[in-house]
PDB file of N, CA and C in Angstrom:
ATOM      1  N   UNK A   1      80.880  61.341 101.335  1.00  0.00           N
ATOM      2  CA  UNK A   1      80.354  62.626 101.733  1.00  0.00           C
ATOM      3  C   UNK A   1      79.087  62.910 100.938  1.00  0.00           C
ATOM      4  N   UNK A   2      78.167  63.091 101.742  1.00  0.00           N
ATOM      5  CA  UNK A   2      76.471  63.741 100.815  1.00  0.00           C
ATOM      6  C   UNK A   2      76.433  65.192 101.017  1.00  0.00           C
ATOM      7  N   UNK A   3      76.283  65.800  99.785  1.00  0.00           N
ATOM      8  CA  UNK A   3      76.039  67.103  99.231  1.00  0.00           C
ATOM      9  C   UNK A   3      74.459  67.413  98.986  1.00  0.00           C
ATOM     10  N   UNK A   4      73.873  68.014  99.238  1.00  0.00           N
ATOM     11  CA  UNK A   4      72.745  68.706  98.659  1.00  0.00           C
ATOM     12  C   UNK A   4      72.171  69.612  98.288  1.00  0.00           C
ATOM     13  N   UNK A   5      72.207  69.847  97.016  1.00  0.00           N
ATOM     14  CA  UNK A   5      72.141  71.067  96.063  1.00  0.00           C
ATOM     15  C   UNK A   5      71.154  71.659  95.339  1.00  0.00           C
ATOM     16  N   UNK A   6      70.356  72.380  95.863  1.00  0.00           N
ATOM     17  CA  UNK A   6      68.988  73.066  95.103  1.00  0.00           C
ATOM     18  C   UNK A   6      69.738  73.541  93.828  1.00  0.00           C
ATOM     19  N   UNK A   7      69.044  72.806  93.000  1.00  0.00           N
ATOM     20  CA  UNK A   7      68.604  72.953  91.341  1.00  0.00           C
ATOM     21  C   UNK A   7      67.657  73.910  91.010  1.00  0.00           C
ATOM     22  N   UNK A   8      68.035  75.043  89.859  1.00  0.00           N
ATOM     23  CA  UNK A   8      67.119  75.731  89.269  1.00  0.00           C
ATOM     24  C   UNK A   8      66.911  75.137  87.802  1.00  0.00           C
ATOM     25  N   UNK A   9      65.239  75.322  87.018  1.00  0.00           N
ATOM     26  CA  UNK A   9      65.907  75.739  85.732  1.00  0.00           C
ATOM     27  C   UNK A   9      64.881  73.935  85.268  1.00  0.00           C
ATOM     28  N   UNK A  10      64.703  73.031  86.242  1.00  0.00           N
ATOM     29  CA  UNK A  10      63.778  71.818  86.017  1.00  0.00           C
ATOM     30  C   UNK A  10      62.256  72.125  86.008  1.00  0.00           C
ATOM     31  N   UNK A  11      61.897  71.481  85.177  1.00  0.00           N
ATOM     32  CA  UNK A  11      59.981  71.664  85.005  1.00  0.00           C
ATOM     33  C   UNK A  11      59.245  69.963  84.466  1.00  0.00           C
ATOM     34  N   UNK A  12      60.291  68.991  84.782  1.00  0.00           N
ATOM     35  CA  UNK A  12      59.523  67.882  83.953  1.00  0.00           C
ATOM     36  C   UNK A  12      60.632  67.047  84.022  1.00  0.00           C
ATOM     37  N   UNK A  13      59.993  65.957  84.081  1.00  0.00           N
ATOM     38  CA  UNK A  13      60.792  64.443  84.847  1.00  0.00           C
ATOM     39  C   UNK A  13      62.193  64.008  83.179  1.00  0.00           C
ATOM     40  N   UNK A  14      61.751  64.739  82.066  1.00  0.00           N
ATOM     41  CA  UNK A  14      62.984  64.842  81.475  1.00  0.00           C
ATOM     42  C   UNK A  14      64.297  65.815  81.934  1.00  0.00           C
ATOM     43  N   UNK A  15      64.075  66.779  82.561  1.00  0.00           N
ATOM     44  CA  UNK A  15      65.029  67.595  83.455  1.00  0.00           C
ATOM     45  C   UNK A  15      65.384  66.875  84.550  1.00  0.00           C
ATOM     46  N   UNK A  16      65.125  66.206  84.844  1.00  0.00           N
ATOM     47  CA  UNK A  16      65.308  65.082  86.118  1.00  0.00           C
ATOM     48  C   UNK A  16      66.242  64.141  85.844  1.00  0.00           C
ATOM     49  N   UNK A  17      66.755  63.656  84.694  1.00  0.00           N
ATOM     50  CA  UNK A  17      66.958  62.297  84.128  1.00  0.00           C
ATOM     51  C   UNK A  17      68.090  63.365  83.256  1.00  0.00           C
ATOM     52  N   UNK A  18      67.750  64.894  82.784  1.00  0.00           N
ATOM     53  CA  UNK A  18      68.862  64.934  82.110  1.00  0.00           C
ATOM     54  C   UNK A  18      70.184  65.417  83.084  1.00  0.00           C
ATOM     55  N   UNK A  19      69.462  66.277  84.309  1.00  0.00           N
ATOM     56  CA  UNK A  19      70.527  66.969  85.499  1.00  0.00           C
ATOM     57  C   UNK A  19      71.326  65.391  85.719  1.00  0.00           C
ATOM     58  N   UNK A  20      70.361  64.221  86.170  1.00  0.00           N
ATOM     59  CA  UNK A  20      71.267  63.603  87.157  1.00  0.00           C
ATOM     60  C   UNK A  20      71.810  62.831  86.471  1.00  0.00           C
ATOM     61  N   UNK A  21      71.910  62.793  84.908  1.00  0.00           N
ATOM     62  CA  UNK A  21      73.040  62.230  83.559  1.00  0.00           C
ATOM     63  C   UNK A  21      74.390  63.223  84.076  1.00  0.00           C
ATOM     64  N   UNK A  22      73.956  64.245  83.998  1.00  0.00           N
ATOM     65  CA  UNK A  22      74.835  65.051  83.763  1.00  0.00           C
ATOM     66  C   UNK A  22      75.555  65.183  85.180  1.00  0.00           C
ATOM     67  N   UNK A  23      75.013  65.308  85.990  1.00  0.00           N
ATOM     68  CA  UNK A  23      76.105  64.900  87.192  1.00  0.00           C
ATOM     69  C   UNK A  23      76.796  63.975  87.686  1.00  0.00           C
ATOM     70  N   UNK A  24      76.265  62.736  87.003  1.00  0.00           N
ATOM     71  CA  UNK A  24      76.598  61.626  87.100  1.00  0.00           C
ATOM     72  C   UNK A  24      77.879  61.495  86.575  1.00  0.00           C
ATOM     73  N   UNK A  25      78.304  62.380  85.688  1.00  0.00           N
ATOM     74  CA  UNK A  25      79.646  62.285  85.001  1.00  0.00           C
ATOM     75  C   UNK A  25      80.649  63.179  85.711  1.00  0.00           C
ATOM     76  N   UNK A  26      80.837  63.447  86.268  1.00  0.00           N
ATOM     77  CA  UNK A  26      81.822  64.541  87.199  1.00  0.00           C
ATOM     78  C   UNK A  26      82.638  63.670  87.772  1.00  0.00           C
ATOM     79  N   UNK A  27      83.630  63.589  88.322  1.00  0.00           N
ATOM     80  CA  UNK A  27      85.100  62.856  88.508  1.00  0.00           C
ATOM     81  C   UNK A  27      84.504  63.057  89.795  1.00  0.00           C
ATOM     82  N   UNK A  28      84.388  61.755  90.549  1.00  0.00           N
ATOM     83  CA  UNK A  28      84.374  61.680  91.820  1.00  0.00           C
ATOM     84  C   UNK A  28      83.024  61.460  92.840  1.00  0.00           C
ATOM     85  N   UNK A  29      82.145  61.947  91.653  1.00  0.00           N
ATOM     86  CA  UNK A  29      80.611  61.642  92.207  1.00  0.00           C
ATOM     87  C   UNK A  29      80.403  60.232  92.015  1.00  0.00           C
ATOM     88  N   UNK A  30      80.236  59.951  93.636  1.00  0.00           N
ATOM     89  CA  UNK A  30      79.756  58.146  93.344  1.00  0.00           C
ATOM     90  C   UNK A  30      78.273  57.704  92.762  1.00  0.00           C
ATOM     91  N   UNK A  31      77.488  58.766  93.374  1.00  0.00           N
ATOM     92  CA  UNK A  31      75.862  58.260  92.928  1.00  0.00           C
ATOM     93  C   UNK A  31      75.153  59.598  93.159  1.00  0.00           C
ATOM     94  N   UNK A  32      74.235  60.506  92.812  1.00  0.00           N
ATOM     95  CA  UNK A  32      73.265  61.415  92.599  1.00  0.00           C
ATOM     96  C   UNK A  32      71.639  60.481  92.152  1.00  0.00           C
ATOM     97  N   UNK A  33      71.365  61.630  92.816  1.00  0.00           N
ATOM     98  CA  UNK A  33      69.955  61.253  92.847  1.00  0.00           C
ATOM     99  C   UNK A  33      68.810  63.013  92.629  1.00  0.00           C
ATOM    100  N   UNK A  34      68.323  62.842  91.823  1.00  0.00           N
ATOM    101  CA  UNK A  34      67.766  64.559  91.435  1.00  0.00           C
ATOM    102  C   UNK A  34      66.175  64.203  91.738  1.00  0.00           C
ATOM    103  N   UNK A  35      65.560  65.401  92.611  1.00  0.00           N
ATOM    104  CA  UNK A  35      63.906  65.356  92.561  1.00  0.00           C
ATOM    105  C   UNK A  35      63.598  66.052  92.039  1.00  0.00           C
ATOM    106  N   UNK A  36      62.195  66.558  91.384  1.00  0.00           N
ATOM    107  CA  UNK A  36      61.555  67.458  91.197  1.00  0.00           C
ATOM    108  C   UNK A  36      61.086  68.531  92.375  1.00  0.00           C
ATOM    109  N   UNK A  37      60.838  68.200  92.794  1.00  0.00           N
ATOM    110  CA  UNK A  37      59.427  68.714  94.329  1.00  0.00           C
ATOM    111  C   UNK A  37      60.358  68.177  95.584  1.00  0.00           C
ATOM    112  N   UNK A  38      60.995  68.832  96.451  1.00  0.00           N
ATOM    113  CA  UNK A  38      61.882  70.616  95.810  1.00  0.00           C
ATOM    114  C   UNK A  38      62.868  69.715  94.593  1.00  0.00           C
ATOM    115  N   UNK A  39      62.984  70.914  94.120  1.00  0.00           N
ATOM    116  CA  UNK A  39      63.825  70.718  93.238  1.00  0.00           C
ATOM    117  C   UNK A  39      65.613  71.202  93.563  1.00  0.00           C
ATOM    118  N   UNK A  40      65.901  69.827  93.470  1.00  0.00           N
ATOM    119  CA  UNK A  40      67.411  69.116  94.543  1.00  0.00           C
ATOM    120  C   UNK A  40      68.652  68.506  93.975  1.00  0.00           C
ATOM    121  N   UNK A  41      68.891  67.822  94.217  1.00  0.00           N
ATOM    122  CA  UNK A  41      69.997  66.922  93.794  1.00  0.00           C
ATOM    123  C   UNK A  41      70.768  66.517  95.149  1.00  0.00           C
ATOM    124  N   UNK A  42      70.583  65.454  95.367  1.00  0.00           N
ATOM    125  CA  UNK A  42      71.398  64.458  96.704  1.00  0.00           C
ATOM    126  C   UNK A  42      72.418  64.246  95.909  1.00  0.00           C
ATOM    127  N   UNK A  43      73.919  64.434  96.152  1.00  0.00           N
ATOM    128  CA  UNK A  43      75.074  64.002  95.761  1.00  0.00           C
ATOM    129  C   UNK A  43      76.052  63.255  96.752  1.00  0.00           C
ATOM    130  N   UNK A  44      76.313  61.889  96.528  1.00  0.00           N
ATOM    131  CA  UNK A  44      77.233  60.915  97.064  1.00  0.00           C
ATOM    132  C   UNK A  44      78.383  61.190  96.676  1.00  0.00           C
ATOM    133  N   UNK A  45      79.817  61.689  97.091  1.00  0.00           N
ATOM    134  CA  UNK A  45      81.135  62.118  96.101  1.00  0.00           C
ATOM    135  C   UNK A  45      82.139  61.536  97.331  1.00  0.00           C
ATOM    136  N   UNK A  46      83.251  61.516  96.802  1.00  0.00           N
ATOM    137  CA  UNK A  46      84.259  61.012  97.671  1.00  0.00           C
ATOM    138  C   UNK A  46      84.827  62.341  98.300  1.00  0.00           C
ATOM    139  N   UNK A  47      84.488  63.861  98.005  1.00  0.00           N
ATOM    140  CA  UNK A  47      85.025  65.078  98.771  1.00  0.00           C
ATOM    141  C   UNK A  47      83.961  65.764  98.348  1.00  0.00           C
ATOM    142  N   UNK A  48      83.943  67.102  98.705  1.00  0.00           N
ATOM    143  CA  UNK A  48      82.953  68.292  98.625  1.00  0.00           C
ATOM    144  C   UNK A  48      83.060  68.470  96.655  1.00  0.00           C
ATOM    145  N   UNK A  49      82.118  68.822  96.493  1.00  0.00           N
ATOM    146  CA  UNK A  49      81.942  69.236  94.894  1.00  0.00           C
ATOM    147  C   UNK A  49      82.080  70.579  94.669  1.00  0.00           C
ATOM    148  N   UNK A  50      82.840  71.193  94.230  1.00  0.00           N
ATOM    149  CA  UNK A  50      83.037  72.658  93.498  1.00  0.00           C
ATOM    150  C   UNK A  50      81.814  72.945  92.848  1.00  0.00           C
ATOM    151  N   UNK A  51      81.417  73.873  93.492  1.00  0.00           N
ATOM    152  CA  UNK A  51      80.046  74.080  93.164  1.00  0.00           C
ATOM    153  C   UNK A  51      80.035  74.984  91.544  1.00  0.00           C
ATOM    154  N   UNK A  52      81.209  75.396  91.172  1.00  0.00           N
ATOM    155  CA  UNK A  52      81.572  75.783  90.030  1.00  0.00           C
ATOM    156  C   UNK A  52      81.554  75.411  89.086  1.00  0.00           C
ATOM    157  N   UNK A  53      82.041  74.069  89.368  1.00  0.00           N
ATOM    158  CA  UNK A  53      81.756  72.991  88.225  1.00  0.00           C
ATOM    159  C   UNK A  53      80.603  72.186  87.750  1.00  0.00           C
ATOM    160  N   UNK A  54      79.957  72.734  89.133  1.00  0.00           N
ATOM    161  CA  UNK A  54      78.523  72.088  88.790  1.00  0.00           C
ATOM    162  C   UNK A  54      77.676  72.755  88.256  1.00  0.00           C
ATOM    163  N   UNK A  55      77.646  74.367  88.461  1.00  0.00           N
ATOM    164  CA  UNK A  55      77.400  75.465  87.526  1.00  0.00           C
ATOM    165  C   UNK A  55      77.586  75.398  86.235  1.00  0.00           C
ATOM    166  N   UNK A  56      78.952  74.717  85.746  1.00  0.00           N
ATOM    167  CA  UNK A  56      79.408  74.464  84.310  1.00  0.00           C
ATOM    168  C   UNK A  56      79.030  73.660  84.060  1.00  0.00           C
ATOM    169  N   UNK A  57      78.784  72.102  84.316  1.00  0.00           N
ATOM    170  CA  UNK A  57      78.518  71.039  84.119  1.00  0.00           C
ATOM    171  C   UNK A  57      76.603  71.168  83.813  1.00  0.00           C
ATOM    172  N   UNK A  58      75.681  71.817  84.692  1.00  0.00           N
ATOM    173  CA  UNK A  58      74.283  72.156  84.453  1.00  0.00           C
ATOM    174  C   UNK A  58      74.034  72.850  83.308  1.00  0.00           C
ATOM    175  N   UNK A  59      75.078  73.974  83.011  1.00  0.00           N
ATOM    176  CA  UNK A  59      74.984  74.875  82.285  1.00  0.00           C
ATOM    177  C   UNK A  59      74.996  74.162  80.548  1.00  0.00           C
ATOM    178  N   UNK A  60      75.873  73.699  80.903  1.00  0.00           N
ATOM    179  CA  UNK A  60      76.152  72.379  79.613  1.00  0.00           C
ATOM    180  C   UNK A  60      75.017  72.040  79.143  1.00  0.00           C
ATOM    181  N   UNK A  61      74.691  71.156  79.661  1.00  0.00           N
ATOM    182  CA  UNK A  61      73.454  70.150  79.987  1.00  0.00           C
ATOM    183  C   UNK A  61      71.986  70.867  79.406  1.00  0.00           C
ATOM    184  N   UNK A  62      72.182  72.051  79.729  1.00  0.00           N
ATOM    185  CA  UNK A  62      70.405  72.928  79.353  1.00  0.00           C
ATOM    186  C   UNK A  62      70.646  73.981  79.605  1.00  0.00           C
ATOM    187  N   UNK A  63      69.703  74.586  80.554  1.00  0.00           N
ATOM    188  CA  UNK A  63      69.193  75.877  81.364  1.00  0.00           C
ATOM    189  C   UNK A  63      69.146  75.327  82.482  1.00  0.00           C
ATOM    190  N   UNK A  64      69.845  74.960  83.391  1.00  0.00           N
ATOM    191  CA  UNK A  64      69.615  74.632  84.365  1.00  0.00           C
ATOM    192  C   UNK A  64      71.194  74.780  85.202  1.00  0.00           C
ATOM    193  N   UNK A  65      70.594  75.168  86.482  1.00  0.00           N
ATOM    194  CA  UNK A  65      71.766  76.029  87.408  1.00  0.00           C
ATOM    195  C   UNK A  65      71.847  75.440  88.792  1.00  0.00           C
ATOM    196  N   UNK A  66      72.650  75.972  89.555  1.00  0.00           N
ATOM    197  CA  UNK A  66      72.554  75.745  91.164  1.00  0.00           C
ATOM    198  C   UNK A  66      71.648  76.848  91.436  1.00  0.00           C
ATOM    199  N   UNK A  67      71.414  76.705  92.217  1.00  0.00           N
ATOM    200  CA  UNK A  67      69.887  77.818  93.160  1.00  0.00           C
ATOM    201  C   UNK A  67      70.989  78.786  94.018  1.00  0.00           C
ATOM    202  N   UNK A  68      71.118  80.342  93.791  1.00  0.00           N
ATOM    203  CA  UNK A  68      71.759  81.011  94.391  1.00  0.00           C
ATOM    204  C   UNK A  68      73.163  81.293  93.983  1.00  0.00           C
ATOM    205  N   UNK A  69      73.666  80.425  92.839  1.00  0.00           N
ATOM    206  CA  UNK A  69      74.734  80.623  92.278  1.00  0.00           C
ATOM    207  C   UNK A  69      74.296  81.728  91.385  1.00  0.00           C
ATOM    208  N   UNK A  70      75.579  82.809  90.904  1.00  0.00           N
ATOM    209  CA  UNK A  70      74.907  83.948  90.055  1.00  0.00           C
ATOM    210  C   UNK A  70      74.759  83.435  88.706  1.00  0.00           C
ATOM    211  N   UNK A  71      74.046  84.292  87.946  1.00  0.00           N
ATOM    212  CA  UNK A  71      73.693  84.191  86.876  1.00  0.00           C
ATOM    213  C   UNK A  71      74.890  84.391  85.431  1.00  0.00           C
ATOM    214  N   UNK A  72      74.963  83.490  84.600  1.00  0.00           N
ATOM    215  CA  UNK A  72      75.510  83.462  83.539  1.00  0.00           C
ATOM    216  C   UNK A  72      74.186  84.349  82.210  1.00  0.00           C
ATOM    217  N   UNK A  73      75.476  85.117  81.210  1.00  0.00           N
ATOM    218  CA  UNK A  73      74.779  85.617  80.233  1.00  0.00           C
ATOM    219  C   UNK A  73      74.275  84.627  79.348  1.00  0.00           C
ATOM    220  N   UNK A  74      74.080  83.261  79.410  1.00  0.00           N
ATOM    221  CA  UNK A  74      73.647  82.599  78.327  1.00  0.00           C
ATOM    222  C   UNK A  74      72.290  82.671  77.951  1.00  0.00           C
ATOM    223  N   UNK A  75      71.870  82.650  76.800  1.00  0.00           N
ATOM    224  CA  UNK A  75      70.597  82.755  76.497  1.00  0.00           C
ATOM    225  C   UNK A  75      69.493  82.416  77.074  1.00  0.00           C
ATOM    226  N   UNK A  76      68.410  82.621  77.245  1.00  0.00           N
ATOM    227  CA  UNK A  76      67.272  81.840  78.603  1.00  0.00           C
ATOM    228  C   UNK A  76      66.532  81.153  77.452  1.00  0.00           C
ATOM    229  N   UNK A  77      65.715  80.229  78.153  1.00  0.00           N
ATOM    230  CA  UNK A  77      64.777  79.313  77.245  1.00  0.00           C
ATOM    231  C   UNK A  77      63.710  79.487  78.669  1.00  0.00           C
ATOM    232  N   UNK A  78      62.606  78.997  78.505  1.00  0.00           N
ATOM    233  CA  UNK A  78      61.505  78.646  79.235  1.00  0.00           C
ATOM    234  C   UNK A  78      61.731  77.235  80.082  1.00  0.00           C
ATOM    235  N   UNK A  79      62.188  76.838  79.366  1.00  0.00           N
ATOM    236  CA  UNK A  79      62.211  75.350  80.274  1.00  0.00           C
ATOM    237  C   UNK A  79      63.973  75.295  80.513  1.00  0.00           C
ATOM    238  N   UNK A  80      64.011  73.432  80.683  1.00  0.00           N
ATOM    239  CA  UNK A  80      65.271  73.187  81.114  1.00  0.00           C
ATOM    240  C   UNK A  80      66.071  72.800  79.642  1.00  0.00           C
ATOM    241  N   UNK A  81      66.697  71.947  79.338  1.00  0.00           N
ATOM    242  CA  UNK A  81      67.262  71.653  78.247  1.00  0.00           C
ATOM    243  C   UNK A  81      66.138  70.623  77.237  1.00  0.00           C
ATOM    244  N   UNK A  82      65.222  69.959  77.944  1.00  0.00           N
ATOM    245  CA  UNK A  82      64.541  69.196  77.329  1.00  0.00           C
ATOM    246  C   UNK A  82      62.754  69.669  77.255  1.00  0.00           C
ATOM    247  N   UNK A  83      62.690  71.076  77.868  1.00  0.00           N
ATOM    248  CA  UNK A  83      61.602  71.571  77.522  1.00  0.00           C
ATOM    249  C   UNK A  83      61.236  73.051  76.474  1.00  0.00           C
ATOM    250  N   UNK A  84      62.753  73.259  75.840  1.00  0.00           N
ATOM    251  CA  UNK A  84      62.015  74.193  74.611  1.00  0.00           C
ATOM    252  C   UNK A  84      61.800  75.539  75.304  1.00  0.00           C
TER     253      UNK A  84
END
């Protein structure tokens, strides 16, 4: 099953490399693939992905979110996890 999930919260091809680390580890995702321009994430999984967890799992990772999922109180930064 392919998922595709607008990403907030990326500004630089290290946000790219750190989202699709980080999704890459989720129980069940076979392969992800993250762009910049739009800023996405193609997900290969063996069922639909809880988009909840992917909220938690981004959130982890940096500043970086699903697009349209609500907002968590965590602190904001300017960039993603690898831009400070």
């Amino acid at each position: 099953m392919e998922q595709q999930v607008a990403i907030k919260g990326m500004s630089c091809g290290g946000c790219v490399k750190t989202v699709e680390k980080a999704l890459s580890q989720i129980v069940g995702i076979k392969a992800v693939s993250v762009s910049l321009s739009p800023p996405k994430a193609v997900i290969q999984a063996d069922s639909a992905i809880n988009m909840a967890q992917l909220q938690a799992v981004l959130s982890k990772a940096g500043n970086y979110g699903v697009a349209g999922e609500q907002e968590t109180n965590a602190p904001k930064k300017s960039g993603g996890g690898c831009c400070g």
